[in-house]
C-alpha atoms as a PDB file:
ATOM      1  CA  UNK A   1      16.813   5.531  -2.943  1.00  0.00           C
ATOM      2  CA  UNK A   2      18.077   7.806  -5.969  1.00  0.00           C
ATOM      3  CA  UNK A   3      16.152  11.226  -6.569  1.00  0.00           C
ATOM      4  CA  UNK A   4      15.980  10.014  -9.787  1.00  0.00           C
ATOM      5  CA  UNK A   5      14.517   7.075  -8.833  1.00  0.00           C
ATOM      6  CA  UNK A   6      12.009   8.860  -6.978  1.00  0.00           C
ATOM      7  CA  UNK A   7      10.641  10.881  -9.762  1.00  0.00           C
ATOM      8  CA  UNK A   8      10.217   8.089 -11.750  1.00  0.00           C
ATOM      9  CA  UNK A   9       7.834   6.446  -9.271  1.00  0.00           C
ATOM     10  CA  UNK A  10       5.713   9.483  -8.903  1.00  0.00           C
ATOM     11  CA  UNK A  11       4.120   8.512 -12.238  1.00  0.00           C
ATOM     12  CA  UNK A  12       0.692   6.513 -11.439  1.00  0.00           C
ATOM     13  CA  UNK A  13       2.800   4.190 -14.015  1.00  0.00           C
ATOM     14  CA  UNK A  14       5.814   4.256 -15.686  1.00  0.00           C
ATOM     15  CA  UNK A  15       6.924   1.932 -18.647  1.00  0.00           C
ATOM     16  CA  UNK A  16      10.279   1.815 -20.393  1.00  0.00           C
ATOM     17  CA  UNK A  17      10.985  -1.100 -22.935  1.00  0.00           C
ATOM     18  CA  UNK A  18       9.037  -2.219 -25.735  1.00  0.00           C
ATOM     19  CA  UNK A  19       6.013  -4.451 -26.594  1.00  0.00           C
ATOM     20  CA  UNK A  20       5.435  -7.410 -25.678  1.00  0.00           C
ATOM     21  CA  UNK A  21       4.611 -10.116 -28.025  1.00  0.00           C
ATOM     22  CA  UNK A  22       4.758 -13.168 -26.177  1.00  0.00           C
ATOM     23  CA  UNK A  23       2.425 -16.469 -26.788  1.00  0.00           C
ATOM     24  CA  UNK A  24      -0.063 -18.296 -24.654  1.00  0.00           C
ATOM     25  CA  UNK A  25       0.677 -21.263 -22.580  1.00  0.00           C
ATOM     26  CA  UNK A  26      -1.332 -24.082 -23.457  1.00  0.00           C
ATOM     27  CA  UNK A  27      -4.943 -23.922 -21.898  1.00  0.00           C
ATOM     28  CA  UNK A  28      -4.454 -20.235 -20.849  1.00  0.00           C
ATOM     29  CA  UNK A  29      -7.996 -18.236 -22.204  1.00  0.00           C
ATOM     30  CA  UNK A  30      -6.718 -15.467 -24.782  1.00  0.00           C
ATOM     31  CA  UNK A  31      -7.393 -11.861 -22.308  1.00  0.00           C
ATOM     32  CA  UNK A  32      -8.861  -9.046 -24.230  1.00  0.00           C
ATOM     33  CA  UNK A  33      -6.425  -7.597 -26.833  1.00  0.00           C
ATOM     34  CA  UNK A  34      -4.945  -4.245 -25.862  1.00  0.00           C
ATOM     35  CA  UNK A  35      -3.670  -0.703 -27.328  1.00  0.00           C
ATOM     36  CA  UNK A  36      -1.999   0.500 -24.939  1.00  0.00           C
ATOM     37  CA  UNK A  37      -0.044   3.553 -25.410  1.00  0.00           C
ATOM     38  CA  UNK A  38       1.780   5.206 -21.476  1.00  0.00           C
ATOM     39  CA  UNK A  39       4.149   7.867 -21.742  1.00  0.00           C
ATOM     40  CA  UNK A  40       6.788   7.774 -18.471  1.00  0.00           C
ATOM     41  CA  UNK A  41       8.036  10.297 -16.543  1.00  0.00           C
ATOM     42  CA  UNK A  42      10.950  10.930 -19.156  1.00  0.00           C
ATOM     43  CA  UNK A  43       8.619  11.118 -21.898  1.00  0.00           C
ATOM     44  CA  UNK A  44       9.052   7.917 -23.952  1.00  0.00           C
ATOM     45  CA  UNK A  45       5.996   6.503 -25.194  1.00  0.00           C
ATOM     46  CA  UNK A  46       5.601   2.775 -25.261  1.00  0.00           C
ATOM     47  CA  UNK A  47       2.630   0.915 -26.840  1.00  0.00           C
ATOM     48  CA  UNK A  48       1.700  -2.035 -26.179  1.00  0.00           C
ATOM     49  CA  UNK A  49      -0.659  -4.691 -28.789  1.00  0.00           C
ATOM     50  CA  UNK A  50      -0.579  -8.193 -27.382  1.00  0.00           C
ATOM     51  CA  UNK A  51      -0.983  -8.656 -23.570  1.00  0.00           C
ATOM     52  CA  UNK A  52       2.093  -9.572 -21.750  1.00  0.00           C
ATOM     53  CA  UNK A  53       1.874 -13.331 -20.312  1.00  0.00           C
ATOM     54  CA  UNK A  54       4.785 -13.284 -17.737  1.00  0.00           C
ATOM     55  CA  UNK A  55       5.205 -11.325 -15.490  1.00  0.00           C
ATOM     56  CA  UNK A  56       7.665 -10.604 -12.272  1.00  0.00           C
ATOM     57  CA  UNK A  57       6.336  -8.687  -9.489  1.00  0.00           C
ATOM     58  CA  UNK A  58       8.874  -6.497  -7.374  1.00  0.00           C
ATOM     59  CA  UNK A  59       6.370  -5.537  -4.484  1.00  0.00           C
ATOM     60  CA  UNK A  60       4.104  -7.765  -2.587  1.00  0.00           C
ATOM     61  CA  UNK A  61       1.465  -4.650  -3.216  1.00  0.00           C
ATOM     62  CA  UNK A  62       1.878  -5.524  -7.068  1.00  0.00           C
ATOM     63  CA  UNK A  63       1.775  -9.114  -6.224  1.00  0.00           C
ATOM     64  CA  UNK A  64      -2.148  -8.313  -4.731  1.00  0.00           C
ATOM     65  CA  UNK A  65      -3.046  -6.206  -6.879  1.00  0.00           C
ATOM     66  CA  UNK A  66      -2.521  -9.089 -10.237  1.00  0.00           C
ATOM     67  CA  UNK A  67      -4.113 -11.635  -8.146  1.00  0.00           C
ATOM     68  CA  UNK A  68      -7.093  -9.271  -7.576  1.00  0.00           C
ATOM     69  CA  UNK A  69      -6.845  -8.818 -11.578  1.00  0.00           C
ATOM     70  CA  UNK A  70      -7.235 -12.374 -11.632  1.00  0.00           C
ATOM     71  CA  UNK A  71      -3.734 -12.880 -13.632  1.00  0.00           C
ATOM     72  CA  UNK A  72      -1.914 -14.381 -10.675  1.00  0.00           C
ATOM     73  CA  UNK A  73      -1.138 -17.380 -12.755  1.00  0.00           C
ATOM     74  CA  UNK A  74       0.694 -14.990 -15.043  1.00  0.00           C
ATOM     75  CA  UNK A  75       2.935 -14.215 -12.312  1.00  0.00           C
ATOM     76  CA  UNK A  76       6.269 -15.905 -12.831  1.00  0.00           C
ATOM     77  CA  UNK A  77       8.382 -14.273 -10.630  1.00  0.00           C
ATOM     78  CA  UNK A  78       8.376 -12.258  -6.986  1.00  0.00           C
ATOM     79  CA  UNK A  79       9.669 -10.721  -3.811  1.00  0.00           C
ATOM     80  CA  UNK A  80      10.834 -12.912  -0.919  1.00  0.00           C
ATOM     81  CA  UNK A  81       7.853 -11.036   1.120  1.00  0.00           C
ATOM     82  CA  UNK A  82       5.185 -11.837  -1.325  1.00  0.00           C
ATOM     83  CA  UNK A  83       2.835 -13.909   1.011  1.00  0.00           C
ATOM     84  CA  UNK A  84      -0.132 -12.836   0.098  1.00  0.00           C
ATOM     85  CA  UNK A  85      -2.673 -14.716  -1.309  1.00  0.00           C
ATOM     86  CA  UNK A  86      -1.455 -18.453  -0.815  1.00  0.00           C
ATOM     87  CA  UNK A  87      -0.474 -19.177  -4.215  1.00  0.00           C
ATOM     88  CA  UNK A  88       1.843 -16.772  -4.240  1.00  0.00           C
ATOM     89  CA  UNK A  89       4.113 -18.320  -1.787  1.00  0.00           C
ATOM     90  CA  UNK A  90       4.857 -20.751  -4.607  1.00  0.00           C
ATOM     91  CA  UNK A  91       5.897 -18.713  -7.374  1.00  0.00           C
ATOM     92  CA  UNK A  92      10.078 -18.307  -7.950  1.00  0.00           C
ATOM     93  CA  UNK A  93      11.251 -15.605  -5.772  1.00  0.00           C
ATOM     94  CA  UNK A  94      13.712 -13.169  -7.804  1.00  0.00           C
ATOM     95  CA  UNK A  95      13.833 -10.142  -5.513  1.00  0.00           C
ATOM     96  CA  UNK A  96      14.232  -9.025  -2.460  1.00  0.00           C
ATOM     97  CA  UNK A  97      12.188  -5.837  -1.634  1.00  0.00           C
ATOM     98  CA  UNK A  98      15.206  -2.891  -2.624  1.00  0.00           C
ATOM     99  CA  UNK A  99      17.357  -5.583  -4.530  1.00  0.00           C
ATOM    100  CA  UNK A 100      16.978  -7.754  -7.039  1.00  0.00           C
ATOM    101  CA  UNK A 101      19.088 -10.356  -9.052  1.00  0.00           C
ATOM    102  CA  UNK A 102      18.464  -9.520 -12.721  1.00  0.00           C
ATOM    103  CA  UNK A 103      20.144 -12.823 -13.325  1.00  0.00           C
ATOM    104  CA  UNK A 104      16.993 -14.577 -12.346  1.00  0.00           C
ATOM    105  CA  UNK A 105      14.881 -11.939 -13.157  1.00  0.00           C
ATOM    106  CA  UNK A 106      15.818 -12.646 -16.633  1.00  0.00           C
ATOM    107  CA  UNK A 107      15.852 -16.638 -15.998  1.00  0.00           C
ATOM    108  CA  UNK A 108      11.463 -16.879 -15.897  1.00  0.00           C
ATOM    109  CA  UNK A 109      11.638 -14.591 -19.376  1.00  0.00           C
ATOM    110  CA  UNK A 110       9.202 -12.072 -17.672  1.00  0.00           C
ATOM    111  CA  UNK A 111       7.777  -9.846 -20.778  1.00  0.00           C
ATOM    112  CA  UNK A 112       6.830  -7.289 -17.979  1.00  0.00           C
ATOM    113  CA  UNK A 113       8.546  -6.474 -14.539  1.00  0.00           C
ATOM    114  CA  UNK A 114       5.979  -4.328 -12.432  1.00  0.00           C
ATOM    115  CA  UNK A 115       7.912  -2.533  -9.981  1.00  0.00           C
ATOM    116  CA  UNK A 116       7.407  -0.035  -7.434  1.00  0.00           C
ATOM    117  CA  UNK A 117       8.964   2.680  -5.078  1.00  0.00           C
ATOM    118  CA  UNK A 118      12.049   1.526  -3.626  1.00  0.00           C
ATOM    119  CA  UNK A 119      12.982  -1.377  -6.215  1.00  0.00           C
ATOM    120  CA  UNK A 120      16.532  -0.970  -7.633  1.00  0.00           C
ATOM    121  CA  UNK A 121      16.913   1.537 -10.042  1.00  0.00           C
ATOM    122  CA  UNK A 122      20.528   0.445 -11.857  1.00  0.00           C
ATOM    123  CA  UNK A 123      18.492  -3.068 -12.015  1.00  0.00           C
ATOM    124  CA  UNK A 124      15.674  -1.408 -13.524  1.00  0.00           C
ATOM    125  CA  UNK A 125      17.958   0.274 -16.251  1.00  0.00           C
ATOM    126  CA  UNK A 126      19.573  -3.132 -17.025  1.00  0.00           C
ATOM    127  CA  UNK A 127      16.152  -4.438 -17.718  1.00  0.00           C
ATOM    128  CA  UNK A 128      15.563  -1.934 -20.016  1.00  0.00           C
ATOM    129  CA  UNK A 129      18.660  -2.355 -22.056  1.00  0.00           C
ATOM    130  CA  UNK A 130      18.046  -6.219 -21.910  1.00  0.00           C
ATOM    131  CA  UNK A 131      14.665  -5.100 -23.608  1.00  0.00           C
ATOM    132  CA  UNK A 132      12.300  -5.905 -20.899  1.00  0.00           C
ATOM    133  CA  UNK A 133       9.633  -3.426 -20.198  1.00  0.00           C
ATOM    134  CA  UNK A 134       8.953  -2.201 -16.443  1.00  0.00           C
ATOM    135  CA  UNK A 135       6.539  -0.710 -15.119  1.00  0.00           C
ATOM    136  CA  UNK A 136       6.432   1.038 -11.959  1.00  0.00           C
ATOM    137  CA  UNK A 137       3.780   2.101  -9.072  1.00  0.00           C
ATOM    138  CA  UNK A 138       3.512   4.736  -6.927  1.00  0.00           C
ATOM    139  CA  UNK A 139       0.191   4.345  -4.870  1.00  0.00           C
ATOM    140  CA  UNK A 140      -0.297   6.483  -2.037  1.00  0.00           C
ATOM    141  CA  UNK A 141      -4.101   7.162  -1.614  1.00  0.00           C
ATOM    142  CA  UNK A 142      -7.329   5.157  -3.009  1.00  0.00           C
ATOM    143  CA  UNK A 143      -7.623   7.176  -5.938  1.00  0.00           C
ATOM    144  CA  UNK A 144      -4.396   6.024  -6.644  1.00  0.00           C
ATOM    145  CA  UNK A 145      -5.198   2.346  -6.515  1.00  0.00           C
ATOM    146  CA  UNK A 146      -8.083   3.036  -8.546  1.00  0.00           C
ATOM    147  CA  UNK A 147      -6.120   4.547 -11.355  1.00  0.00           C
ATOM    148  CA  UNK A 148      -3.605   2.207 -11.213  1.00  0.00           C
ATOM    149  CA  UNK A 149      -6.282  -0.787 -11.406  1.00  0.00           C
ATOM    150  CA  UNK A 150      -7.331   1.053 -14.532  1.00  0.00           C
ATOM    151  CA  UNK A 151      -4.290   1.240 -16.080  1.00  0.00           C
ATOM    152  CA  UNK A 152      -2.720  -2.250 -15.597  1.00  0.00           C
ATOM    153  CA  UNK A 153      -6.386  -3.916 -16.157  1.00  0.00           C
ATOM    154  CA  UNK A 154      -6.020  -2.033 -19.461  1.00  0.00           C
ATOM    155  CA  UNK A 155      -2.330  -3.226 -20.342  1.00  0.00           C
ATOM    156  CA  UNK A 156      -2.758  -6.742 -19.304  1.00  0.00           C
ATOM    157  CA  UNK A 157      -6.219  -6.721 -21.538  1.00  0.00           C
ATOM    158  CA  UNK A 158      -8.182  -7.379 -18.962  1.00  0.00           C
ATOM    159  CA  UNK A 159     -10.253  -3.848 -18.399  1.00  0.00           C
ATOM    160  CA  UNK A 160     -13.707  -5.585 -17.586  1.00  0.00           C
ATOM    161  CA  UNK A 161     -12.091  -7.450 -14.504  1.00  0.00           C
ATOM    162  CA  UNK A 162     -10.303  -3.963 -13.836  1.00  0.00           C
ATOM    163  CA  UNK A 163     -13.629  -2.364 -14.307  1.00  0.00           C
ATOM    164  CA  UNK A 164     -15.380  -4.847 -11.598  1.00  0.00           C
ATOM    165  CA  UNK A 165     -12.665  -4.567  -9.126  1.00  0.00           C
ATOM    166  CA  UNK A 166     -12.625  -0.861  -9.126  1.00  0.00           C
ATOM    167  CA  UNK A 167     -16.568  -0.612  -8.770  1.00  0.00           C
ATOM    168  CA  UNK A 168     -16.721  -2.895  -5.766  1.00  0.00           C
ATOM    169  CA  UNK A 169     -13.831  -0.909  -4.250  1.00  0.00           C
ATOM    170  CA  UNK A 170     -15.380   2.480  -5.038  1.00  0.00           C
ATOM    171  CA  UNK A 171     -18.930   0.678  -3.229  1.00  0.00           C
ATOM    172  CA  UNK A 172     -17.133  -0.129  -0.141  1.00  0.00           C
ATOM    173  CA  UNK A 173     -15.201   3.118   0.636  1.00  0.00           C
ATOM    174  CA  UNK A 174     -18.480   5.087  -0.608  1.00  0.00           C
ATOM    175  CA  UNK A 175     -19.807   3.008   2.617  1.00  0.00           C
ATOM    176  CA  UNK A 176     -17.691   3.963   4.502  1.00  0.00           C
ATOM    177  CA  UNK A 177     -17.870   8.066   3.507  1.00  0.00           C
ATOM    178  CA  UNK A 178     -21.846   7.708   3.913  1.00  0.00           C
ATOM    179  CA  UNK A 179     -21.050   5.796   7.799  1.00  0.00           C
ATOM    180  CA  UNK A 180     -18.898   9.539   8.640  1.00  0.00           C
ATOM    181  CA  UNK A 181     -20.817  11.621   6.849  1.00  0.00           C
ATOM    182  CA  UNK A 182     -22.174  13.458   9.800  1.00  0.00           C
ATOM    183  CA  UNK A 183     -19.437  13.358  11.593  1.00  0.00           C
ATOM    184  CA  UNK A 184     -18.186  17.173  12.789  1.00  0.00           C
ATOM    185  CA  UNK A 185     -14.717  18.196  12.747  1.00  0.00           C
ATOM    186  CA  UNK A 186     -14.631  17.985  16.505  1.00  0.00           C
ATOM    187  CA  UNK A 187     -15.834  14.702  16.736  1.00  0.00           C
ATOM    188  CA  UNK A 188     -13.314  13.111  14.702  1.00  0.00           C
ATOM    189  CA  UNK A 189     -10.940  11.099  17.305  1.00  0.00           C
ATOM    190  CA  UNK A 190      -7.211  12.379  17.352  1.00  0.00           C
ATOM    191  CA  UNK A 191      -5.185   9.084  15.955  1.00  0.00           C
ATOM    192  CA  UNK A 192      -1.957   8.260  16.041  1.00  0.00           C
ATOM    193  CA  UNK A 193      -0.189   4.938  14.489  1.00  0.00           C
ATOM    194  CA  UNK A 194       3.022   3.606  15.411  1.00  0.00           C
ATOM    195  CA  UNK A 195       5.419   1.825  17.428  1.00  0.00           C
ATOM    196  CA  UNK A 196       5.750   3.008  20.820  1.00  0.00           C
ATOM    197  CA  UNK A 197       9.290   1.595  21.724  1.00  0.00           C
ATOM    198  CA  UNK A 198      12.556   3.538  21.731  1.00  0.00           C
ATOM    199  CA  UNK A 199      12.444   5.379  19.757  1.00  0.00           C
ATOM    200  CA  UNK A 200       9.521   6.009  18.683  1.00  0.00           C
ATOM    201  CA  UNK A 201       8.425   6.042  14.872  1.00  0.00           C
ATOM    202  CA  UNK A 202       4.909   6.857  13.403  1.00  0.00           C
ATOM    203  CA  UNK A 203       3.225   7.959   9.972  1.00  0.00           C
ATOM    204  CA  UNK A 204       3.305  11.858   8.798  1.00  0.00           C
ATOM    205  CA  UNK A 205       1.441  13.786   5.717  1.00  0.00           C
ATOM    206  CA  UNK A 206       1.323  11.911   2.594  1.00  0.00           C
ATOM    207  CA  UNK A 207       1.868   8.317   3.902  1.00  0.00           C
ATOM    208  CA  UNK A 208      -1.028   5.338   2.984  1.00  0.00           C
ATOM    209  CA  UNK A 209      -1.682   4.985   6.791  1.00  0.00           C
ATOM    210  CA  UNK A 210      -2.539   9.215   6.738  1.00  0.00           C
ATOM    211  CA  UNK A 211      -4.244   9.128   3.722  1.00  0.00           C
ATOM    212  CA  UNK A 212      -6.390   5.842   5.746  1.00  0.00           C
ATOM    213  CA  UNK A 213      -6.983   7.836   8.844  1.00  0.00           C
ATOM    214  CA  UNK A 214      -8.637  10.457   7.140  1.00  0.00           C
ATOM    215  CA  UNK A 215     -10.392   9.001   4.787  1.00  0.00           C
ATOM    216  CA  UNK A 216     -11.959   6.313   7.892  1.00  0.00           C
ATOM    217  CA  UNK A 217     -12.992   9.736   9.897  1.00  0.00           C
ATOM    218  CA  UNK A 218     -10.130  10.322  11.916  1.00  0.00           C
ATOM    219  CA  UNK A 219      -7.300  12.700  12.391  1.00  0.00           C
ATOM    220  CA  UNK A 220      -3.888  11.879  12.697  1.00  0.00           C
ATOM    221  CA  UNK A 221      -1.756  13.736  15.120  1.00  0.00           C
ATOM    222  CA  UNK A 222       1.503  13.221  13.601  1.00  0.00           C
ATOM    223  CA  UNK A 223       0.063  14.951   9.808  1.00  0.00           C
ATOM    224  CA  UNK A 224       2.025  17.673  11.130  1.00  0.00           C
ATOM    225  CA  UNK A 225       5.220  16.063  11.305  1.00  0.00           C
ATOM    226  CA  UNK A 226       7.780  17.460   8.859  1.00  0.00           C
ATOM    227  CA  UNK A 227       8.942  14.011   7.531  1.00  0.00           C
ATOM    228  CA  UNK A 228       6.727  11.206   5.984  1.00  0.00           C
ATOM    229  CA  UNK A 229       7.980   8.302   8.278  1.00  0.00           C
ATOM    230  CA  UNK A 230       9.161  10.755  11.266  1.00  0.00           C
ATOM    231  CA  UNK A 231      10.665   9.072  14.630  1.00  0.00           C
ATOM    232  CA  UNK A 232       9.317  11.380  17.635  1.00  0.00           C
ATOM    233  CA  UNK A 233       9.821  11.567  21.024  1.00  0.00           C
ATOM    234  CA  UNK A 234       7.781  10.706  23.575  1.00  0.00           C
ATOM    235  CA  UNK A 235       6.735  14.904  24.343  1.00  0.00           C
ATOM    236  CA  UNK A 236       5.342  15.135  21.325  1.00  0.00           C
ATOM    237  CA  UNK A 237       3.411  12.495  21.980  1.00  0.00           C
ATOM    238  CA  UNK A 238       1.950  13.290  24.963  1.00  0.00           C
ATOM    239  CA  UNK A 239       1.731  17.032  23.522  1.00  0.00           C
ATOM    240  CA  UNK A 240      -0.389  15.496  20.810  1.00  0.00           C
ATOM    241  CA  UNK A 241      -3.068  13.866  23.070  1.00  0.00           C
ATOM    242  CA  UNK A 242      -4.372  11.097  20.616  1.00  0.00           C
ATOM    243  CA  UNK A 243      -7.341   9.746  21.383  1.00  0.00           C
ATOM    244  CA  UNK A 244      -6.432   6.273  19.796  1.00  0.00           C
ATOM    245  CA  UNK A 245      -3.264   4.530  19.287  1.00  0.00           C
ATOM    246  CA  UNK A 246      -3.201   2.129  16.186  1.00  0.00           C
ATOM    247  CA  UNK A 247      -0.284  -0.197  16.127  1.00  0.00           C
ATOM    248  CA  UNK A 248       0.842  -2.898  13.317  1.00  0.00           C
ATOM    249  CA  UNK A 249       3.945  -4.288  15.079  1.00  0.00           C
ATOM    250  CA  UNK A 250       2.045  -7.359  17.228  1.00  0.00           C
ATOM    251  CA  UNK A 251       2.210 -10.511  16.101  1.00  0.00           C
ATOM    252  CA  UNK A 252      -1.223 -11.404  14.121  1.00  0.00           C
ATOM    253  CA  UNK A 253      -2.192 -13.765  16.458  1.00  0.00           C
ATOM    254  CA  UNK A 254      -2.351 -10.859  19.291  1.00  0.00           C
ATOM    255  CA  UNK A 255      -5.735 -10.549  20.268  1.00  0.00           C
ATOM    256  CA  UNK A 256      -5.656  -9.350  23.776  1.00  0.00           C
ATOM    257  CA  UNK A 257      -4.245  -5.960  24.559  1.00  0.00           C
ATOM    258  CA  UNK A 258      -5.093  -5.483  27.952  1.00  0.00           C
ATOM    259  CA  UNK A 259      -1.588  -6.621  29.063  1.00  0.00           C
ATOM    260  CA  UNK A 260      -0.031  -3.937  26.757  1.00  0.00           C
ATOM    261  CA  UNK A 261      -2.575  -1.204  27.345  1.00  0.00           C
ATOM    262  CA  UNK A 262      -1.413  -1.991  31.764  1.00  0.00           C
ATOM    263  CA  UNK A 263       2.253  -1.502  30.728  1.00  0.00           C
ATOM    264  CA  UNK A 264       1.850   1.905  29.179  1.00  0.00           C
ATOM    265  CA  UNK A 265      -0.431   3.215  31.923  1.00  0.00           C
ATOM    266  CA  UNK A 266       2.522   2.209  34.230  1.00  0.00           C
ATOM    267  CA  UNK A 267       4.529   4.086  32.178  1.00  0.00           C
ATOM    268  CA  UNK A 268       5.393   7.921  32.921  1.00  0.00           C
ATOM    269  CA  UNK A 269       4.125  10.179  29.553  1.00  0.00           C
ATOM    270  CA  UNK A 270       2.389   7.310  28.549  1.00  0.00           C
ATOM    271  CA  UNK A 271      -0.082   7.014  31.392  1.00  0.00           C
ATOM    272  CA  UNK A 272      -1.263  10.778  30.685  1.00  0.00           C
ATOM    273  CA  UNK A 273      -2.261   9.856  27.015  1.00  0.00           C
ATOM    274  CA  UNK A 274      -6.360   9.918  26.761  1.00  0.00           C
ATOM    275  CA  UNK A 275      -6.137   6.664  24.357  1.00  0.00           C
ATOM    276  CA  UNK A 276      -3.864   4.743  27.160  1.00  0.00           C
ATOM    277  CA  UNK A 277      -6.040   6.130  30.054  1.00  0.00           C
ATOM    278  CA  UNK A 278      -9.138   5.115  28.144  1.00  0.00           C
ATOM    279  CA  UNK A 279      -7.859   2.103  26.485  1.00  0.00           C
ATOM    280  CA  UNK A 280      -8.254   2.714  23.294  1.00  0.00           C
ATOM    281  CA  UNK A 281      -5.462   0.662  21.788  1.00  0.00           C
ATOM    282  CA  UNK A 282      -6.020  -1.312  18.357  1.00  0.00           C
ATOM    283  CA  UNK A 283      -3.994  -3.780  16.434  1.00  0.00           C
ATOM    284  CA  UNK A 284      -4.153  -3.875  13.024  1.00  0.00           C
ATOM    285  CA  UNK A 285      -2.510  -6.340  10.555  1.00  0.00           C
ATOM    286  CA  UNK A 286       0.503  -4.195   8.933  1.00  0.00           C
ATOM    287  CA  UNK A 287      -0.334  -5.048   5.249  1.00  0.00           C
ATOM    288  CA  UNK A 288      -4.026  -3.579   5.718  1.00  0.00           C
ATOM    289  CA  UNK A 289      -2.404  -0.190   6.022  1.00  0.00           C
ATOM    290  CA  UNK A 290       1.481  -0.842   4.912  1.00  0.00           C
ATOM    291  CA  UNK A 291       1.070  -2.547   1.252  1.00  0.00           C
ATOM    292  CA  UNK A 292      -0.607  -0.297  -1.203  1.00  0.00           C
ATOM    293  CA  UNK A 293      -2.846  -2.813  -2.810  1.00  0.00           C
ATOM    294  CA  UNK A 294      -6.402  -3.862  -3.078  1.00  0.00           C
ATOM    295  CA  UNK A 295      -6.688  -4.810   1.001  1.00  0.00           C
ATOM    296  CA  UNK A 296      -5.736  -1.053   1.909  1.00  0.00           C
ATOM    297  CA  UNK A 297      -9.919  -0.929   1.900  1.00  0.00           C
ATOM    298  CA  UNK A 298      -9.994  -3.861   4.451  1.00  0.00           C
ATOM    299  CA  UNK A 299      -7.809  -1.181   6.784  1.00  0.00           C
ATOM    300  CA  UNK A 300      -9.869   1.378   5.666  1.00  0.00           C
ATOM    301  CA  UNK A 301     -12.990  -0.352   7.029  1.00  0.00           C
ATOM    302  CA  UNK A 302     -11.207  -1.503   9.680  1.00  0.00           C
ATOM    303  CA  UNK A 303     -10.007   1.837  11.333  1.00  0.00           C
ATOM    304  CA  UNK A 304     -13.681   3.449  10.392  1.00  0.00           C
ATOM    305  CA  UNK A 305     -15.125   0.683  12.542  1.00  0.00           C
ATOM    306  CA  UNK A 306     -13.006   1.596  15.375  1.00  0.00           C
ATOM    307  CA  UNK A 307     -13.170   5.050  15.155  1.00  0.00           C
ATOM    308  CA  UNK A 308     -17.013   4.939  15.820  1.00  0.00           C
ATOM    309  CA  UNK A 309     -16.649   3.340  18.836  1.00  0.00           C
ATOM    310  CA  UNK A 310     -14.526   6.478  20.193  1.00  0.00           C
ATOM    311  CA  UNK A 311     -15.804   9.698  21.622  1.00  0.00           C
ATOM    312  CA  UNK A 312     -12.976  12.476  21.462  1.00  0.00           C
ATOM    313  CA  UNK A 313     -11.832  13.916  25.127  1.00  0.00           C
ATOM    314  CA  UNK A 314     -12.272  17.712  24.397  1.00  0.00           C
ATOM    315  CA  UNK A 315      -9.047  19.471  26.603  1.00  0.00           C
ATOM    316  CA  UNK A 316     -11.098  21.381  29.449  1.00  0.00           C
ATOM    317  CA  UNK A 317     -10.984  25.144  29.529  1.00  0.00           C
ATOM    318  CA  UNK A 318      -8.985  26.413  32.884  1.00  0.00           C
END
């Protein structure tokens, strides 16, 4: 990915391309008219008066995060990993996740493309001197999600469902705050997610899955890890002493990890970890804590739930 690419996408949106003026299908219910003025990251200001109808989605996140909108039947175009809900398993793929074809990007006549980080830049910059706006995400935390609900609710006119989805997201992780809020600093259980093959990779400061640890009450080992993604080795590890391991790379239909939890105790480093001597091994489905949509809450409640169940092993005092 470009560096200039990347501070593009650390806008909470960024739009080049003009307004959109398309018309409604037949049937569709007129949304909420907009005035939408959002300045990108190299200063041009766009504004936007009529709602745009199409649209192409270049993450599966973005592809969540319109359904949740309720304008998934505005969505006219999509990744091949765009699962997620049903429906939109059905809608013309035009993209893969870091390349698209603008060829049929341009053949649904999308009057918005929402992209993210990652997504083809040159392809981005043809769209935008084929005159097709784009609009891209950067969501890293909840706030972030919040403020991006806000904004694209508000450019697709449709700011009261923004407004509902927002307050029933702010409810549940206010839950889950009010669940921790006692919680000490040294009761918080020392987390680590990852995959624990050769080698070994696992989530550092400023990733979604760190940002989801915290905020669920626990503390994740690898924050101190110079690199966002970092591989590590197996010392650091076992230097690290987490108390539980989170992993998203078992099929979904895993539900038994006794068998894998017997294979790292048998396992030299591995056996001397408290969470594989104790058995505190999760799975949890990637996109809860992967795809920076809506559902990140479902991982967020999901990690909180197991991290209650743990009791930290303080290191004895020689």
């Amino acid at each position: 990915m470009s560096r200039r690419f990347r501070q593009i996408v650390m806008a909470a949106v960024v739009l080049t391309g003009s307004g959109s003026s398309a018309q409604l299908s037949p049937g569709q219910t007129s949304p909420q008219p907009v005035d939408a003025l959002v300045v990108d990251a190299l200063g041009v200001q766009i504004k936007f008066t009529n709602p745009p109808q199409r649209l192409v989605s270049l993450a599966p996140s973005n592809t969540e995060l319109l359904f949740a909108l309720g304008v998934g039947s505005r969505i006219v175009g999509v990744t091949e990993y765009c699962d997620y809900p049903a429906a939109a398993v059905t809608i013309a793929k035009v993209a893969s996740y870091s390349d698209m074809s603008l060829e049929r990007v341009m053949s649904v006549s999308p009057d918005l493309v929402l992209a993210a980080r990652g997504n083809d830049l040159e392809g981005l910059k043809s769209l935008q001197q084929l005159g097709v706006p784009a609009v891209a995400l950067d969501i890293q935390t909840i706030p972030g999600l919040l403020s991006s609900i806000e904004s694209i609710g508000a450019l697709l006119g449709v700011k009261s469902a923004a407004a509902s989805l927002g307050q029933r997201i702010r409810q549940r992780v206010a839950d889950v705050a009010e669940s921790i809020r006692s919680t000490l600093p040294d009761e918080r259980p020392r987390v680590m997610w990852g995959y624990w093959g050769d080698p070994i990779f696992t989530a550092g400061s400023g990733s979604l899955i760190d940002h989801l640890i915290h905020e669920a009450g626990g503390i994740n080992v690898a924050a101190q890890a110079p690199l966002r993604w970092p591989q590590v080795s197996l010392e650091s590890v076992v230097a690290w002493a987490p108390d539980v391991l989170i992993t998203t790379h078992l099929s979904s239909d895993y539900t038994d990890m006794a068998a894998e939890i017997e294979k790292l105790r048998g396992i030299d480093g591995w056996r001397s970890i408290p969470a594989v001597r104790e058995g505190h091994i999760y799975y949890i489905e990637a996109n809860l804590l992967t795809r920076s949509g809506p559902r990140m809450v479902d991982g967020l409640e999901r990690l909180a739930g197991i991290f209650k169940t743990i009791t930290p092993i303080k290191p004895t005092l020689d």
